[in-house]
Protein backbone atom coordinates (compact mmCIF):
# COMPACT_ATOMS: atom_id res chain seq x y z
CA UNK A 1 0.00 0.00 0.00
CA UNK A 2 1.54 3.19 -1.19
CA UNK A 3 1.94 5.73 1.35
CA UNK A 4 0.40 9.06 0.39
CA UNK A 5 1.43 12.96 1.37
CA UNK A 6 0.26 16.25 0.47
CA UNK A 7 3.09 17.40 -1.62
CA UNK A 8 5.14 20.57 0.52
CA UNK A 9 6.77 23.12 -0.92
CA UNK A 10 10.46 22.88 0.24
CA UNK A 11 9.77 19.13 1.95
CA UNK A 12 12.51 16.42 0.95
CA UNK A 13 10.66 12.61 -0.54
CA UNK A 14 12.34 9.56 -1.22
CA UNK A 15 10.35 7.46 -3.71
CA UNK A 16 10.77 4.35 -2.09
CA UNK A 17 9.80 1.88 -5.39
CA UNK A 18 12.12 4.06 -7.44
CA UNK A 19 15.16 4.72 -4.83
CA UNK A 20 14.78 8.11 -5.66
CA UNK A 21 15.51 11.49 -3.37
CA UNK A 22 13.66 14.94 -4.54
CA UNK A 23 12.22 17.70 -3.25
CA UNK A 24 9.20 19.73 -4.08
CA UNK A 25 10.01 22.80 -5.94
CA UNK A 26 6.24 24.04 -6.60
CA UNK A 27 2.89 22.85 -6.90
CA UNK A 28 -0.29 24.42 -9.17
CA UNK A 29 -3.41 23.58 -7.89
CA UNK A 30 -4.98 25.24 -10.60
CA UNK A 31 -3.01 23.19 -13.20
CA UNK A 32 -3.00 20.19 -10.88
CA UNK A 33 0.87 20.00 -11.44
CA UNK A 34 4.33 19.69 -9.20
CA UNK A 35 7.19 20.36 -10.06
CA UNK A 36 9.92 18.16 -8.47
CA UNK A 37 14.10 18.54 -8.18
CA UNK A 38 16.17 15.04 -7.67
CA UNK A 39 19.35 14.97 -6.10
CA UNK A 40 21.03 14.92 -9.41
CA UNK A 41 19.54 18.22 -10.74
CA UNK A 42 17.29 16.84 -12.69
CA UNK A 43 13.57 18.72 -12.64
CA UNK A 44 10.69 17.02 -13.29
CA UNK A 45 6.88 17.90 -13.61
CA UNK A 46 4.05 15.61 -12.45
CA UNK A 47 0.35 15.67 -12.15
CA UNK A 48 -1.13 14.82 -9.18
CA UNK A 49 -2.45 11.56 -10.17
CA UNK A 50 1.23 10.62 -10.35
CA UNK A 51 2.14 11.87 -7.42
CA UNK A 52 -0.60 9.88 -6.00
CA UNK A 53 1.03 6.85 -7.27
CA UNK A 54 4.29 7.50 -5.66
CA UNK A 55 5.26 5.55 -1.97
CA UNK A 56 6.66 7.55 -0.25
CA UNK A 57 8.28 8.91 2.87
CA UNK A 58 8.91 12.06 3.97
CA UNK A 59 12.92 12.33 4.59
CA UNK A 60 15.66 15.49 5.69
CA UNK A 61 17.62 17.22 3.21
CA UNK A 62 20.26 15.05 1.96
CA UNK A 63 24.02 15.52 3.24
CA UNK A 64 26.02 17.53 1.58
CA UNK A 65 23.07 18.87 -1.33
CA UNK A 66 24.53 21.05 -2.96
CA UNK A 67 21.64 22.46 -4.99
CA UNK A 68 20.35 25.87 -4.78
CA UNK A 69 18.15 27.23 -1.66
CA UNK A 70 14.72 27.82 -2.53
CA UNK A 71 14.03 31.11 -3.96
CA UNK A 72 17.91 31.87 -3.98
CA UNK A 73 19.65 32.81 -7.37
CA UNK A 74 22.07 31.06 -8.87
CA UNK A 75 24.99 33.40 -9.20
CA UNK A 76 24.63 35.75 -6.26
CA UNK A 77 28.12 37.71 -7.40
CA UNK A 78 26.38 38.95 -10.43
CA UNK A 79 23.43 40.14 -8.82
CA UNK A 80 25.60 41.89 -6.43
CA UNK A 81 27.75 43.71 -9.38
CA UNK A 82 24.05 44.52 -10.38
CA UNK A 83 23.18 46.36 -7.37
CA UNK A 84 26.60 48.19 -7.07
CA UNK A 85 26.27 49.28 -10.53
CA UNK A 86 22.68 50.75 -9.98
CA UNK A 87 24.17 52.13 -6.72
CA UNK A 88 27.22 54.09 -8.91
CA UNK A 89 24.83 55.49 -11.32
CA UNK A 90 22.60 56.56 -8.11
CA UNK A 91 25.60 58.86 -6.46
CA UNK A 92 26.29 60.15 -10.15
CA UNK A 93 22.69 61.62 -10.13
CA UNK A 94 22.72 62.76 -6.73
CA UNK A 95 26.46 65.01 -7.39
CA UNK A 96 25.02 66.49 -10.57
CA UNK A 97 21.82 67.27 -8.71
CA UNK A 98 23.80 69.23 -5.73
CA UNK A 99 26.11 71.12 -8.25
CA UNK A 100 22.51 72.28 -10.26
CA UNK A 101 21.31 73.65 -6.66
CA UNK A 102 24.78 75.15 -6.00
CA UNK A 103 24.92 76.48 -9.33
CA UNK A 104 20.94 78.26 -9.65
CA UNK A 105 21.99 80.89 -6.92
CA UNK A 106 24.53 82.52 -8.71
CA UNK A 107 23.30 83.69 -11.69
């Protein structure tokens, strides 16, 4: 008898018929669809009356998964370079903007 969940946002499943580890990455009521990451990467989308199919059990995140956090981009360093260059541009503004109040009072 197959052991049935609600599939969790975030929550870690070992398909016990299959051997396989994932985790739930997102589910769509509306679509009746969930999308699922295994340990290797690999993303996968199911409807529910797979996922009703499944035995499972409900298991911690692996040791030493290496994926991405939830939510979390990929390459944080370029986001950052991002944000510093919007910041740059931001002080650019701001030094022209004093030197046009500095500059209206003396004509």
């Amino acid at each position: 008898m197959a052991r049935e969940f609600e599939p969790v946002v975030g929550q870690w499943y070992e398909n016990i018929d299959e051997n396989d580890s994932f985790r739930v990455l997102s589910v769509d009521a509306d679509a009746e669809l969930i999308e699922l990451e295994y340990l290797d990467g690999d993303i996968e989308e199911i409807d529910l009356d797979t996922w009703a199919e499944f035995d499972l059990d409900k298991i911690e995140q692996p040791e030493g998964w290496s994926g991405e956090e939830l939510g979390k981009p990929e390459d944080d360093e370029e986001e950052e370079d991002e944000d510093e260059d919007r910041d740059d541009d931001e002080d650019e503004d701001e030094d022209e903007d004093d030197l046009d109040e500095e500059t209206d009072g003396n004509y």
